[in-house]
PDB file of N, CA and C in Angstrom:
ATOM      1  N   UNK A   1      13.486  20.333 -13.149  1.00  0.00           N
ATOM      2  CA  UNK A   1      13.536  19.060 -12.484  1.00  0.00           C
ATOM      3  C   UNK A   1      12.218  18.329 -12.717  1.00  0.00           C
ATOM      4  N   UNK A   2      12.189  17.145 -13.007  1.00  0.00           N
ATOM      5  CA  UNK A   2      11.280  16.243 -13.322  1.00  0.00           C
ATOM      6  C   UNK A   2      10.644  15.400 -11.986  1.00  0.00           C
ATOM      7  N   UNK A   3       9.259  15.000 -12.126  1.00  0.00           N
ATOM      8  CA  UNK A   3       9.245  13.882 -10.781  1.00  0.00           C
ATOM      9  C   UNK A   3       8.481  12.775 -11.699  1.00  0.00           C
ATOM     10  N   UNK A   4       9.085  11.743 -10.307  1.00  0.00           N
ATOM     11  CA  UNK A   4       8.911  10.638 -11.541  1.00  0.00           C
ATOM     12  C   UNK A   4       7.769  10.498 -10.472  1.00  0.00           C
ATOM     13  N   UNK A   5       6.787   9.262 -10.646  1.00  0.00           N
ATOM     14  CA  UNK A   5       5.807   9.019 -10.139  1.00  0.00           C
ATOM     15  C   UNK A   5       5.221   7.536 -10.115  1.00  0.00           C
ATOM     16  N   UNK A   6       5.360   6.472  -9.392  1.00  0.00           N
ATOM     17  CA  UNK A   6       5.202   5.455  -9.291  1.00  0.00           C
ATOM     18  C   UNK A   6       4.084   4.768  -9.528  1.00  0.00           C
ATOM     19  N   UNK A   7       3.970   3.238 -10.100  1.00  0.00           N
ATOM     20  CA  UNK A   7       2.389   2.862 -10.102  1.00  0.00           C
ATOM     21  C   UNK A   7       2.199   2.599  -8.477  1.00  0.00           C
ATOM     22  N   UNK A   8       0.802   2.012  -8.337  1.00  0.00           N
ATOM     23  CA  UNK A   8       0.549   1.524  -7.347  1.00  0.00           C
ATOM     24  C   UNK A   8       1.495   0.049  -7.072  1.00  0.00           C
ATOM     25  N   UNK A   9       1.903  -0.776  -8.107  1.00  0.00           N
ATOM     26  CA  UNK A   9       2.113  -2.374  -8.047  1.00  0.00           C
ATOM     27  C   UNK A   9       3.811  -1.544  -7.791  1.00  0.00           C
ATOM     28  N   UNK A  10       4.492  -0.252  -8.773  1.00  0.00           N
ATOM     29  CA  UNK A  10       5.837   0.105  -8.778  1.00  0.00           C
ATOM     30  C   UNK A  10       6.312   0.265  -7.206  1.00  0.00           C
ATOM     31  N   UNK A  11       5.190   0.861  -6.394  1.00  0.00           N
ATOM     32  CA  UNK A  11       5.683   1.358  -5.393  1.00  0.00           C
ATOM     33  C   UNK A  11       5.685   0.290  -4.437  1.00  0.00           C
ATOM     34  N   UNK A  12       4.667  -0.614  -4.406  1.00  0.00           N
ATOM     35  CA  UNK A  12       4.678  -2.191  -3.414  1.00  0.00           C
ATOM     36  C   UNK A  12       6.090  -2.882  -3.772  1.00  0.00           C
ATOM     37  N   UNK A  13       6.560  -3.247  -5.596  1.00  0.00           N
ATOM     38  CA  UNK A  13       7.803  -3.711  -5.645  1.00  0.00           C
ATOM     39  C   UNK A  13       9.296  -3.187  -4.739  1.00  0.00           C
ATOM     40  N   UNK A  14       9.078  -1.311  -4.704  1.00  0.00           N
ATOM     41  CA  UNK A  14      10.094  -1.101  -4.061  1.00  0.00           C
ATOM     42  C   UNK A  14      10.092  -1.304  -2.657  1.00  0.00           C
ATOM     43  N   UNK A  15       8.806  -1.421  -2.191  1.00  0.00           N
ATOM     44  CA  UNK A  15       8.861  -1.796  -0.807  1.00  0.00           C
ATOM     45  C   UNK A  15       9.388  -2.969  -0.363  1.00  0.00           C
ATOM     46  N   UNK A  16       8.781  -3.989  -1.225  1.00  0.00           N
ATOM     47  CA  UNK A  16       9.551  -5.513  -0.995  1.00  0.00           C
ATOM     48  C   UNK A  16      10.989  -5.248  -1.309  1.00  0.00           C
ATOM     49  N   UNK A  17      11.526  -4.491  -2.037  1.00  0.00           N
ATOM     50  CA  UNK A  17      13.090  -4.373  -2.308  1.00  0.00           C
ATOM     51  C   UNK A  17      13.523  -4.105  -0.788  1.00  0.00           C
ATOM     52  N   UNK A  18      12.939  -2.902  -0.268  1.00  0.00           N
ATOM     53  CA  UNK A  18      13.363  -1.897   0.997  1.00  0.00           C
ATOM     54  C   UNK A  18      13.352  -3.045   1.815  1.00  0.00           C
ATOM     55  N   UNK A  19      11.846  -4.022   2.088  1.00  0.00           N
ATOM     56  CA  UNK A  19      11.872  -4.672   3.220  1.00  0.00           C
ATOM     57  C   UNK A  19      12.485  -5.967   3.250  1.00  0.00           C
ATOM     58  N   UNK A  20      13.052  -6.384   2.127  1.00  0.00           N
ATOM     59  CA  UNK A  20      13.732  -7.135   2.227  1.00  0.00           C
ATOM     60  C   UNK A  20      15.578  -7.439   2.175  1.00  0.00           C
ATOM     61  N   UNK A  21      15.790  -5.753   2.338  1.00  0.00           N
ATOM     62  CA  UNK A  21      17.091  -5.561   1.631  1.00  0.00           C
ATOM     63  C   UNK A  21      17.564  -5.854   0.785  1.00  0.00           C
ATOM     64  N   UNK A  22      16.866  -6.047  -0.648  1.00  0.00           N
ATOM     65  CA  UNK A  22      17.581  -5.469  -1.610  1.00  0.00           C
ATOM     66  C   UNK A  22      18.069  -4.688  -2.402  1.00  0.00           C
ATOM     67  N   UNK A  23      19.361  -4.518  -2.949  1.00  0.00           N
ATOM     68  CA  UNK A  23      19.492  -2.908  -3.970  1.00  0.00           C
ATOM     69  C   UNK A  23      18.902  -2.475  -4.521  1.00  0.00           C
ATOM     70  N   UNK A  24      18.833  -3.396  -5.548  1.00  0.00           N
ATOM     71  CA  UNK A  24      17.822  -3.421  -6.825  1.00  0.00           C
ATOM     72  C   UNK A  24      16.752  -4.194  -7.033  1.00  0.00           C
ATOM     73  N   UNK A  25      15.398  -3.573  -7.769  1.00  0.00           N
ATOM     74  CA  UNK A  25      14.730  -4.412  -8.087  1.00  0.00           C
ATOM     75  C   UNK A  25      15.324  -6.053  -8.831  1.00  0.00           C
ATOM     76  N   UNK A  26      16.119  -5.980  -9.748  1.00  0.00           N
ATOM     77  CA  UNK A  26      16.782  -7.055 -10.815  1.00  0.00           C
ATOM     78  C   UNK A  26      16.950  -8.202  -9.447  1.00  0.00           C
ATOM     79  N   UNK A  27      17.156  -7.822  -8.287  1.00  0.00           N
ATOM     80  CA  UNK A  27      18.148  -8.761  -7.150  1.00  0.00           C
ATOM     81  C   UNK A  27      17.173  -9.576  -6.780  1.00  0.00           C
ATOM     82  N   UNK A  28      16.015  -9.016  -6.674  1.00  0.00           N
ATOM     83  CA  UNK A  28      14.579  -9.346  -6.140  1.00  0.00           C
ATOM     84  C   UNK A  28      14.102 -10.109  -6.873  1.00  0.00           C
ATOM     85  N   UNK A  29      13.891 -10.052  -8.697  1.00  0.00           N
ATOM     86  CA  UNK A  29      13.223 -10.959  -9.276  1.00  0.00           C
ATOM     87  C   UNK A  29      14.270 -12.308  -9.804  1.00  0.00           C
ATOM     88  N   UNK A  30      15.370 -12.081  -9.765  1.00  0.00           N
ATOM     89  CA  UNK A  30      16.079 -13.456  -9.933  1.00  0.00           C
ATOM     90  C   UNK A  30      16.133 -14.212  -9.029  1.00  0.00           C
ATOM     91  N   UNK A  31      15.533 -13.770  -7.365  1.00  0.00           N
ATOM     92  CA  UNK A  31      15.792 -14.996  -6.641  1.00  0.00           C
ATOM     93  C   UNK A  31      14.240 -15.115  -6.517  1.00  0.00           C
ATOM     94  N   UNK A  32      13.150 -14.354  -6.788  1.00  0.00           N
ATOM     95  CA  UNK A  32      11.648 -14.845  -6.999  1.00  0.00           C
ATOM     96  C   UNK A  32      11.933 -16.074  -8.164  1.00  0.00           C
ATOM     97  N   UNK A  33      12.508 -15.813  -9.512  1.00  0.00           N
ATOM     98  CA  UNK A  33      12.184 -16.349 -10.640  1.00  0.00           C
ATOM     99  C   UNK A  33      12.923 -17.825 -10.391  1.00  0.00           C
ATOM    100  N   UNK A  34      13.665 -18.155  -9.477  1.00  0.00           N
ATOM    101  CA  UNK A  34      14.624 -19.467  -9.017  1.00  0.00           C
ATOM    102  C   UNK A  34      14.053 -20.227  -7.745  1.00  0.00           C
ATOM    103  N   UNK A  35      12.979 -19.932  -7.431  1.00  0.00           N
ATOM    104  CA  UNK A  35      12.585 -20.477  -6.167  1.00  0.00           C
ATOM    105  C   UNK A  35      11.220 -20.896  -6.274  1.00  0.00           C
ATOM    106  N   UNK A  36      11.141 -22.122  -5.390  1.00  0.00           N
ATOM    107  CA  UNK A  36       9.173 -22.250  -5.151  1.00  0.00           C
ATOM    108  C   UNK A  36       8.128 -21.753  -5.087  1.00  0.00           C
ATOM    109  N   UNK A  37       9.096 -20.745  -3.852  1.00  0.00           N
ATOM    110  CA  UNK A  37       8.167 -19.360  -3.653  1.00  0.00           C
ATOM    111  C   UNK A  37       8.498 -18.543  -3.794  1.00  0.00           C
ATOM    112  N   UNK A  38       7.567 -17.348  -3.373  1.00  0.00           N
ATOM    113  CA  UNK A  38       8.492 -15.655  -4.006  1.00  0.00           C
ATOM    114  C   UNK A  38       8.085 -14.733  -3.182  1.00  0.00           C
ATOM    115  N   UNK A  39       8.573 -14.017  -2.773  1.00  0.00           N
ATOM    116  CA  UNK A  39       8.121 -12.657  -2.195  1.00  0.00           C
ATOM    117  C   UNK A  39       7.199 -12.003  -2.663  1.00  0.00           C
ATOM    118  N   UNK A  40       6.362 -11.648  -1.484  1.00  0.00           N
ATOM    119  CA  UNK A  40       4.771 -11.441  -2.148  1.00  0.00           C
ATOM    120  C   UNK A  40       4.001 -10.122  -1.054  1.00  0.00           C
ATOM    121  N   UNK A  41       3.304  -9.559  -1.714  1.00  0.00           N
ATOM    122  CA  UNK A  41       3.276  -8.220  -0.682  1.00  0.00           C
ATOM    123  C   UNK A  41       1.690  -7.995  -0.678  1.00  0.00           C
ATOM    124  N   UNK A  42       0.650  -7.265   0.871  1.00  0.00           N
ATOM    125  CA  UNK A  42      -0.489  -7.178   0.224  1.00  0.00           C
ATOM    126  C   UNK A  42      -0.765  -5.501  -0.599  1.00  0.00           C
ATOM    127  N   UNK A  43      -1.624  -5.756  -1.233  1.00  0.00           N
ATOM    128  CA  UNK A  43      -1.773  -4.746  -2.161  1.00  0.00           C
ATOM    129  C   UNK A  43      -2.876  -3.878  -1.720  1.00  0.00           C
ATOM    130  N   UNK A  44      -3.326  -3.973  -0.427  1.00  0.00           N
ATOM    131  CA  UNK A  44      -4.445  -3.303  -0.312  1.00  0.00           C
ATOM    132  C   UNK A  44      -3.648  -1.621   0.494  1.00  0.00           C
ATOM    133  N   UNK A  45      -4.238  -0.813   0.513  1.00  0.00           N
ATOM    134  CA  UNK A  45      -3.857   0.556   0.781  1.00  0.00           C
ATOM    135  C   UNK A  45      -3.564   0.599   2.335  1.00  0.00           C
ATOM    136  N   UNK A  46      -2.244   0.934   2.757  1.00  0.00           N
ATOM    137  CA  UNK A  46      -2.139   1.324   4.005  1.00  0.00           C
ATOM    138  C   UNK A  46      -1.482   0.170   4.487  1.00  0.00           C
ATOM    139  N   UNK A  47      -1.306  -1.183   3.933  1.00  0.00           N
ATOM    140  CA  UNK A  47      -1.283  -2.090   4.406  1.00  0.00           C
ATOM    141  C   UNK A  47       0.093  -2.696   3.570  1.00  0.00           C
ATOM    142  N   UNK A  48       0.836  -3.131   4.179  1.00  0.00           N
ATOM    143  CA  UNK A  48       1.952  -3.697   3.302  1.00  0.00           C
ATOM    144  C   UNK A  48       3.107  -4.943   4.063  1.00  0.00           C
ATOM    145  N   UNK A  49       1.870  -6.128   4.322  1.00  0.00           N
ATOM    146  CA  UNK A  49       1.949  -6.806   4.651  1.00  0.00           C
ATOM    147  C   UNK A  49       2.773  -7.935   3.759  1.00  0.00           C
ATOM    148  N   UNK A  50       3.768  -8.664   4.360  1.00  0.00           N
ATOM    149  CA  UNK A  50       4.906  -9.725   3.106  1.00  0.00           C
ATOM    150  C   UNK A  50       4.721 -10.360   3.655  1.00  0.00           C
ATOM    151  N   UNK A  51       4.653 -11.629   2.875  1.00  0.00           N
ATOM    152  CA  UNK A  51       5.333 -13.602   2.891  1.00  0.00           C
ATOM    153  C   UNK A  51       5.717 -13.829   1.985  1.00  0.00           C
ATOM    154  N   UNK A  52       5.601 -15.137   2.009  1.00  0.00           N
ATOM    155  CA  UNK A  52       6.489 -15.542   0.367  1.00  0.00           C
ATOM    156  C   UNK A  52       5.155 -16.593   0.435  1.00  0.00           C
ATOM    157  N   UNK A  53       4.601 -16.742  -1.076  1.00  0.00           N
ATOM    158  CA  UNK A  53       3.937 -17.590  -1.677  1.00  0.00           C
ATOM    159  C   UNK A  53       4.298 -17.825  -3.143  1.00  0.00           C
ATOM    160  N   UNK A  54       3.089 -18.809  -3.720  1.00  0.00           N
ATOM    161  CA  UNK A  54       3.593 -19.152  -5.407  1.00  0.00           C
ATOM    162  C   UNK A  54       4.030 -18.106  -5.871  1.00  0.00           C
ATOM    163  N   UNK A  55       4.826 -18.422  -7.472  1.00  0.00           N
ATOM    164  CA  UNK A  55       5.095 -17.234  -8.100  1.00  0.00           C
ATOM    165  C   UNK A  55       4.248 -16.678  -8.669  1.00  0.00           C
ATOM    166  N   UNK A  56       2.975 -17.386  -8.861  1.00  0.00           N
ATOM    167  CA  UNK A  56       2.019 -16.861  -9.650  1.00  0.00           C
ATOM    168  C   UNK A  56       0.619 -16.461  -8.672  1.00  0.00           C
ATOM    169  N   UNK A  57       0.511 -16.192  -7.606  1.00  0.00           N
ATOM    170  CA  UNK A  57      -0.313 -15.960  -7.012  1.00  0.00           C
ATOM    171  C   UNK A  57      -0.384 -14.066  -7.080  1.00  0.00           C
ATOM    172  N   UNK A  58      -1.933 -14.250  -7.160  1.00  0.00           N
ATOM    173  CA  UNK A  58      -2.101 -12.828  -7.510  1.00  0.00           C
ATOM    174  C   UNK A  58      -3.541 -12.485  -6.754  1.00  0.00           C
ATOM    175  N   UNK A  59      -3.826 -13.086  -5.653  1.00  0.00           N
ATOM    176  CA  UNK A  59      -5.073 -13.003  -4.553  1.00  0.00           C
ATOM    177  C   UNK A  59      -4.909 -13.983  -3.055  1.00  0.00           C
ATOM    178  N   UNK A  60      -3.628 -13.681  -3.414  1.00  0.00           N
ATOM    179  CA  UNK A  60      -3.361 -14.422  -1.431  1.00  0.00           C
ATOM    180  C   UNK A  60      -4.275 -13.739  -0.588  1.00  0.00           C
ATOM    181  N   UNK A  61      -4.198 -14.266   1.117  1.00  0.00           N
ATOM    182  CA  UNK A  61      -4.786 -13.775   1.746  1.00  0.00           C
ATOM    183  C   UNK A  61      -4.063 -13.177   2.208  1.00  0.00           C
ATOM    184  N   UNK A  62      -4.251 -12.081   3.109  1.00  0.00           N
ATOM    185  CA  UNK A  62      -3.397 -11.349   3.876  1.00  0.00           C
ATOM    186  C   UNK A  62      -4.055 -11.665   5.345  1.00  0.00           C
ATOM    187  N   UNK A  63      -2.760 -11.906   6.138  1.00  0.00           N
ATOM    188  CA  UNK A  63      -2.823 -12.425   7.674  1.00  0.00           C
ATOM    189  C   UNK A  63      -3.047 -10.811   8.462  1.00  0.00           C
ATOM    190  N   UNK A  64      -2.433  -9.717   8.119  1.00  0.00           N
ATOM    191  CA  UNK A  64      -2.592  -8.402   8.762  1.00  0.00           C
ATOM    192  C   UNK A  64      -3.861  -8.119   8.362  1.00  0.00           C
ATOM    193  N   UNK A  65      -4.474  -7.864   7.139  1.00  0.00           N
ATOM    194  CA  UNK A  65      -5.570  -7.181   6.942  1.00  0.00           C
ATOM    195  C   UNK A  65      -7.206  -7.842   6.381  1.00  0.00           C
ATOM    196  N   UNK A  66      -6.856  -9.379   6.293  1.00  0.00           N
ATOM    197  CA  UNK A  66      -7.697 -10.059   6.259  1.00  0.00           C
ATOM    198  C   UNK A  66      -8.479 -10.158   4.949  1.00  0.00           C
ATOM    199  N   UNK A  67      -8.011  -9.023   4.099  1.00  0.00           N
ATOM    200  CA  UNK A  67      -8.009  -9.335   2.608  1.00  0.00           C
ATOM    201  C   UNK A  67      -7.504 -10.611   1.495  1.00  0.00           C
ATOM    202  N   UNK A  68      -7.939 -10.369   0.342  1.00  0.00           N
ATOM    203  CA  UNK A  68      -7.274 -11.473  -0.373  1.00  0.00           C
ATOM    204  C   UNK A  68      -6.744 -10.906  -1.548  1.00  0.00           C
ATOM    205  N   UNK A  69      -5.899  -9.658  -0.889  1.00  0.00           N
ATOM    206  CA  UNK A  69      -4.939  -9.101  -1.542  1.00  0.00           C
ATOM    207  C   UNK A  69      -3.557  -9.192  -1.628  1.00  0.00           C
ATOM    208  N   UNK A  70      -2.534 -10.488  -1.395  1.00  0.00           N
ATOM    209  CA  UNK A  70      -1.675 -10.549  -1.329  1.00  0.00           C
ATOM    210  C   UNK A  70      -1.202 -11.005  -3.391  1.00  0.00           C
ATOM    211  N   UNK A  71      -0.226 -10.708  -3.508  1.00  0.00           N
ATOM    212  CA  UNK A  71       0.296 -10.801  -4.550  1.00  0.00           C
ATOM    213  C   UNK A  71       1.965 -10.897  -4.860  1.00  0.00           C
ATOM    214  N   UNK A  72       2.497 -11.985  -5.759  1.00  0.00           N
ATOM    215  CA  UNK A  72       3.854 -11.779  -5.605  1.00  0.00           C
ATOM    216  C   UNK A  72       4.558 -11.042  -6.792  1.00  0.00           C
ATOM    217  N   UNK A  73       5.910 -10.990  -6.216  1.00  0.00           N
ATOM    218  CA  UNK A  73       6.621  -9.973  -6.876  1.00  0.00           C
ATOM    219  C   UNK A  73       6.373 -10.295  -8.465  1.00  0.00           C
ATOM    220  N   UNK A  74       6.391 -11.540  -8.948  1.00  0.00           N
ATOM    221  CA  UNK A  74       6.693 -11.863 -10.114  1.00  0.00           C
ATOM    222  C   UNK A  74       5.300 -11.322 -10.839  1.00  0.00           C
ATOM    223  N   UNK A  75       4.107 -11.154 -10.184  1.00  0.00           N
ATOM    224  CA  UNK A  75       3.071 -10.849 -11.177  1.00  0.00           C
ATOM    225  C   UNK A  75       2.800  -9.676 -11.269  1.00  0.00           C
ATOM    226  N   UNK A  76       3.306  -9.123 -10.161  1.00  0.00           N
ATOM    227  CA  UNK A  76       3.588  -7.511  -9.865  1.00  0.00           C
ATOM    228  C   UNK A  76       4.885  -7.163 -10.716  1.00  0.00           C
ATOM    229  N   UNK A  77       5.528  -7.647 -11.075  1.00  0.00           N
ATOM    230  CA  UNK A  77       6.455  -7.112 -12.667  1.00  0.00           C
ATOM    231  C   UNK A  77       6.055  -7.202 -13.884  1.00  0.00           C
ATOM    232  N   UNK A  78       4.963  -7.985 -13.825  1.00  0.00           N
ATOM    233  CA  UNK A  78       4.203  -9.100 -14.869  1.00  0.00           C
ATOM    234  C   UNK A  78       5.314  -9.613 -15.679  1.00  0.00           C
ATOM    235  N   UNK A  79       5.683 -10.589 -15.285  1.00  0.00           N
ATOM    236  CA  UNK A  79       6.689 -11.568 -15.677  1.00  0.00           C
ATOM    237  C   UNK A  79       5.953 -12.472 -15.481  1.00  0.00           C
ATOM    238  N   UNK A  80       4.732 -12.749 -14.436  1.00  0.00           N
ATOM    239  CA  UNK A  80       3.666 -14.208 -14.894  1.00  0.00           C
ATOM    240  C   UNK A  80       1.933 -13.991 -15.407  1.00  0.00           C
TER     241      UNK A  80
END
């Protein structure tokens, strides 16, 4: 048996999947890639704080942890 092992950005994407109810990742980036804004998660450890901002934002702030680690899904696939 094999284990697979996630990046750091792999495992924030599935969280935004989980916390936002979706199935699949694919469900997640077609309605990021069609909209103003996008689902966006912070990236700092322990912390996994969501909003939705640009698609291309890749240093939001985060309102929970006061970092300026928020990032959205789309750059976290690197699709931007």
């Amino acid at each position: 048996m094999s284990t697979i092992v996630l990046s750091n950005k792999g495992a924030k994407l599935m969280k935004l999947c989980e916390m936002r109810s979706f199935k699949t990742l694919d469900q997640l980036l077609r309605l990021a890639a069609t909209d103003s804004v996008c689902p966006a998660i912070c990236m700092a450890e322990g912390c996994d704080h969501m909003t939705d901002l640009e698609p291309d934002q890749d240093c939001g702030y985060c309102e929970a942890c006061g970092g300026n680690t928020v990032t959205s899904a789309l750059v976290l696939a690197c699709l931007i």
